[in-house]
N, C-alpha and C. Protein backbone atom coordinates (compact mmCIF):
# COMPACT_ATOMS: atom_id res chain seq x y z
N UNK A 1 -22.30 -5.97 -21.36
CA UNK A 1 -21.71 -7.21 -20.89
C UNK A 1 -20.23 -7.04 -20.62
N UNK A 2 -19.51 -6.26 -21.57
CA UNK A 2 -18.29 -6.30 -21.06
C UNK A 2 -17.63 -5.24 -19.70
N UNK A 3 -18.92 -4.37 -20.08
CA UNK A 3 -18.23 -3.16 -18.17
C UNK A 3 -18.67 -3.85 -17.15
N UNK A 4 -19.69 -5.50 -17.32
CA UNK A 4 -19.98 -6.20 -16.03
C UNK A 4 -18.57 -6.67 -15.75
N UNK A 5 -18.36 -7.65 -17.18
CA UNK A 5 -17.33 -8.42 -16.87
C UNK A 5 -15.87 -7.86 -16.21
N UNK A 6 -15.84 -6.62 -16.56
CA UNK A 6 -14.31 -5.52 -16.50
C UNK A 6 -14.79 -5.38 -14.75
N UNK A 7 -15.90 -5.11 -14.63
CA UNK A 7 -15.96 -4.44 -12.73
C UNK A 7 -15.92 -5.93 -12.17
N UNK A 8 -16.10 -6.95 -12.47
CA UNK A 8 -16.17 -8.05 -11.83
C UNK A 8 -15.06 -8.42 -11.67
N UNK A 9 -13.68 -7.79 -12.45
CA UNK A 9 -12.58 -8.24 -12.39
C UNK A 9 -11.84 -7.60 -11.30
N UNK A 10 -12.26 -6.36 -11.46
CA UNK A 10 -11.32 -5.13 -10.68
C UNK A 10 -12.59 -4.99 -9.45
N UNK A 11 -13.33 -6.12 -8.91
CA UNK A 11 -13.60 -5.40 -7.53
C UNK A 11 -12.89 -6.28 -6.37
N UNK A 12 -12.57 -7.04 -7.07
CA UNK A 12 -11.66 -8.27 -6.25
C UNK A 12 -9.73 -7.41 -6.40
N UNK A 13 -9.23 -7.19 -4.96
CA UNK A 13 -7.93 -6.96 -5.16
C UNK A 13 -6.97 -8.36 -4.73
N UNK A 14 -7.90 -9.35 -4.17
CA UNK A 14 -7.19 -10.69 -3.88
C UNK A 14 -6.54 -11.20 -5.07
N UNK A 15 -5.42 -12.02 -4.66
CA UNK A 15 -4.52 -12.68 -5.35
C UNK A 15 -4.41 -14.03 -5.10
N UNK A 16 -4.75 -15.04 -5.78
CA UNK A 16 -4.09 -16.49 -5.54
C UNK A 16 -2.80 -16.53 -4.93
N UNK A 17 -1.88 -15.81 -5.00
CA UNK A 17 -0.67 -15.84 -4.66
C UNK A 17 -0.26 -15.29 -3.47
N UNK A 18 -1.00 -14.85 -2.53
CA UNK A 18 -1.55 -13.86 -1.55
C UNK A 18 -1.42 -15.27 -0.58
N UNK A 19 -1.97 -15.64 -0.60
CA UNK A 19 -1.82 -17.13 0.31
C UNK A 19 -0.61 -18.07 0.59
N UNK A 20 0.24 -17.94 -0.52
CA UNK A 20 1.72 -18.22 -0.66
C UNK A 20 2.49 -17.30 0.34
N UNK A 21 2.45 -16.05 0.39
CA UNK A 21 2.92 -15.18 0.77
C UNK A 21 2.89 -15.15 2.19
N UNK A 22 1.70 -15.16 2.82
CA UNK A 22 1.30 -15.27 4.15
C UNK A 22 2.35 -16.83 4.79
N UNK A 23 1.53 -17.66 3.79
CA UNK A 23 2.24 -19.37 4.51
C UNK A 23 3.82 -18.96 4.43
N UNK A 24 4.48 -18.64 3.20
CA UNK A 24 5.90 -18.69 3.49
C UNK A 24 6.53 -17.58 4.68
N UNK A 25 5.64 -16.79 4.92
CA UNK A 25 5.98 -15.84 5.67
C UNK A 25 5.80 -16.81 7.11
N UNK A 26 5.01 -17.19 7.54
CA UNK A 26 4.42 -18.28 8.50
C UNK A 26 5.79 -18.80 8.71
N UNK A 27 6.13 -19.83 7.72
CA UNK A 27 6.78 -20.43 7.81
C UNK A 27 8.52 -19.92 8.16
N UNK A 28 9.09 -19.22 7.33
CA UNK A 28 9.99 -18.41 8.33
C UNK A 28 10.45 -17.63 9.55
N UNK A 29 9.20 -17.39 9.81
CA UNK A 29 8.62 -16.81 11.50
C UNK A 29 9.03 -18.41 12.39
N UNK A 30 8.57 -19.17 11.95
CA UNK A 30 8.50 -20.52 12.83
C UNK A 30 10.07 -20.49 12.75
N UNK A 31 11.01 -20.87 11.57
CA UNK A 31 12.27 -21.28 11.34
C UNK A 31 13.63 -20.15 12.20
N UNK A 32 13.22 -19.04 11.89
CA UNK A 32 13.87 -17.98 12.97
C UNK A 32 13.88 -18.50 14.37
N UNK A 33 12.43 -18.44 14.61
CA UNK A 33 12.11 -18.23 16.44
C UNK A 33 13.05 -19.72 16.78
N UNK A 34 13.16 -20.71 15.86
CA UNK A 34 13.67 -21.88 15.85
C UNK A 34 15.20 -21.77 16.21
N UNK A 35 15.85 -21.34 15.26
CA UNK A 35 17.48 -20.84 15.19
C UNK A 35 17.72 -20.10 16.87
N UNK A 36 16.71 -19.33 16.72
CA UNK A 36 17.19 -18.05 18.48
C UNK A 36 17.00 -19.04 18.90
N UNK A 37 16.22 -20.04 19.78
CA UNK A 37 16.27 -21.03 20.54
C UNK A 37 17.15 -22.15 20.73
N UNK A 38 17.93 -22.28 19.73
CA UNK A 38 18.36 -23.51 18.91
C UNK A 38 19.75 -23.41 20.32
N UNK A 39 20.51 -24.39 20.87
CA UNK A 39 21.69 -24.25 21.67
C UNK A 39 23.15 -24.26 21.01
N UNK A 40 23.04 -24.16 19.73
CA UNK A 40 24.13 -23.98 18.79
C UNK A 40 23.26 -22.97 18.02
N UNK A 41 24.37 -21.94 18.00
CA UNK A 41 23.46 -20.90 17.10
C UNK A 41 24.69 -20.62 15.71
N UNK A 42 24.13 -20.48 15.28
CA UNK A 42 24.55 -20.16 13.37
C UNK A 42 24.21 -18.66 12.99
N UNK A 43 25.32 -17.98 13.27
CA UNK A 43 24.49 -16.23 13.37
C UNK A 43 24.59 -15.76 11.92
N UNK A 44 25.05 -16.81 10.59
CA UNK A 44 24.72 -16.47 9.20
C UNK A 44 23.48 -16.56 8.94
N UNK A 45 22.92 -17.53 9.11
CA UNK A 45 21.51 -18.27 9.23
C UNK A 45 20.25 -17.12 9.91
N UNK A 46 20.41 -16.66 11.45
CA UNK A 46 19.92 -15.85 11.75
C UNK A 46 19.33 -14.20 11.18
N UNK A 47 20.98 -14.26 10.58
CA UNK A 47 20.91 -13.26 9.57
C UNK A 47 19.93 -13.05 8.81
N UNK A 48 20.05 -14.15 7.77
CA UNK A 48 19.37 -14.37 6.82
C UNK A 48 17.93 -14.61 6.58
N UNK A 49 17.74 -15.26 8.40
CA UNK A 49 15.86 -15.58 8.58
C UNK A 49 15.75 -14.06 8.77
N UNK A 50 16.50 -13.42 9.43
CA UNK A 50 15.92 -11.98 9.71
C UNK A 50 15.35 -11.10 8.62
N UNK A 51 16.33 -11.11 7.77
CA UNK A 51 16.52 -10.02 6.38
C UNK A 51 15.15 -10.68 5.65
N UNK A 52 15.33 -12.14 5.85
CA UNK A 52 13.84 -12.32 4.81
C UNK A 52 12.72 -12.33 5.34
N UNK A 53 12.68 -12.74 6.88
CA UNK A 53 11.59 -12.72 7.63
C UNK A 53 10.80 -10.61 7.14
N UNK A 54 11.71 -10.09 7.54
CA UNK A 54 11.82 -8.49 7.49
C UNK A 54 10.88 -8.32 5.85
N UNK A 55 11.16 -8.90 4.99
CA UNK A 55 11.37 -8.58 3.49
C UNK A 55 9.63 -8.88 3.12
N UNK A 56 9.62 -10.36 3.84
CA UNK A 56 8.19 -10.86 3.39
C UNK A 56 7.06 -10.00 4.81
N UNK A 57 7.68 -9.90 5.81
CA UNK A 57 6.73 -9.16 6.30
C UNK A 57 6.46 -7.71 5.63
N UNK A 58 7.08 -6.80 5.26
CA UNK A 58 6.77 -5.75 4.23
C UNK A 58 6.28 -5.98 2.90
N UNK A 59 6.27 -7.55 2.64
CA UNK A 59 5.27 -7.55 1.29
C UNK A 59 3.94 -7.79 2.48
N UNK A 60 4.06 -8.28 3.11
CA UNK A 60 2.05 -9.15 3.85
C UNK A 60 1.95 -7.43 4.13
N UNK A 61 2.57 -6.08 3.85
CA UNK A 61 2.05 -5.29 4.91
C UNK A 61 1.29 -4.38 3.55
N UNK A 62 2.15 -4.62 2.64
CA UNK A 62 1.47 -3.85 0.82
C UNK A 62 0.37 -4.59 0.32
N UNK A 63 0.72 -5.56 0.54
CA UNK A 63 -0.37 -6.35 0.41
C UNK A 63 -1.38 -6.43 0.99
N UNK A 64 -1.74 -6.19 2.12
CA UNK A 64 -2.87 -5.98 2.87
C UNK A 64 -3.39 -4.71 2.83
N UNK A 65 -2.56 -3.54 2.86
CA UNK A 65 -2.93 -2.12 2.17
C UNK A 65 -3.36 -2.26 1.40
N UNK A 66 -3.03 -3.05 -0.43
CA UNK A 66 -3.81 -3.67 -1.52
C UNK A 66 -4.87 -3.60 -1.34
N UNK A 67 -5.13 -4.46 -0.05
CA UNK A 67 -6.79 -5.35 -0.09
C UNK A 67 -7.58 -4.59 0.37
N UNK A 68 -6.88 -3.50 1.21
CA UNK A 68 -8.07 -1.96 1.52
C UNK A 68 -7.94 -0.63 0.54
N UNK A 69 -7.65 -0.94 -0.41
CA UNK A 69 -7.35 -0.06 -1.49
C UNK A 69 -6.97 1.02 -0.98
N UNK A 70 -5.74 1.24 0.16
CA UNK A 70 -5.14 2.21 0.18
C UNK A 70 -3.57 2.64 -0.29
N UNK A 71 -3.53 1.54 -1.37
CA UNK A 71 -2.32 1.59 -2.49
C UNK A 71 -2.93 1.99 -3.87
């Protein structure tokens, strides 16, 4: 009973938190493309969607390696 329960745990590499990740990532993609368009531009701001836009797209990219167990 317990090597069911142990493989039942570890055949799943999904995360509840995996879904957070994607949406906030979503969501800064939208807020960037927003700023470049924007007719007053704020190039601190830009900055900053960049560096994090950049940051969370390299977690969605480990993270998805995760989910094909090639981490």
């Amino acid at each position: 009973m317990f090597l069911a329960a142990e493989a039942a745990a570890t055949a799943s590499n999904f995360n509840g938190f995996d879904v957070f990740v994607i949406l906030f990532t979503i969501v800064i993609a939208i807020g960037v493309i927003r700023l470049l368009a924007a007719s007053k531009k704020n190039p601190f701001a830009i900055g900053f969607g960049l560096v994090s836009l950049a940051t969370f797209l390299f977690m969605d990219v480990v993270m998805v390696m995760h989910w094909m167990d090639r981490i």
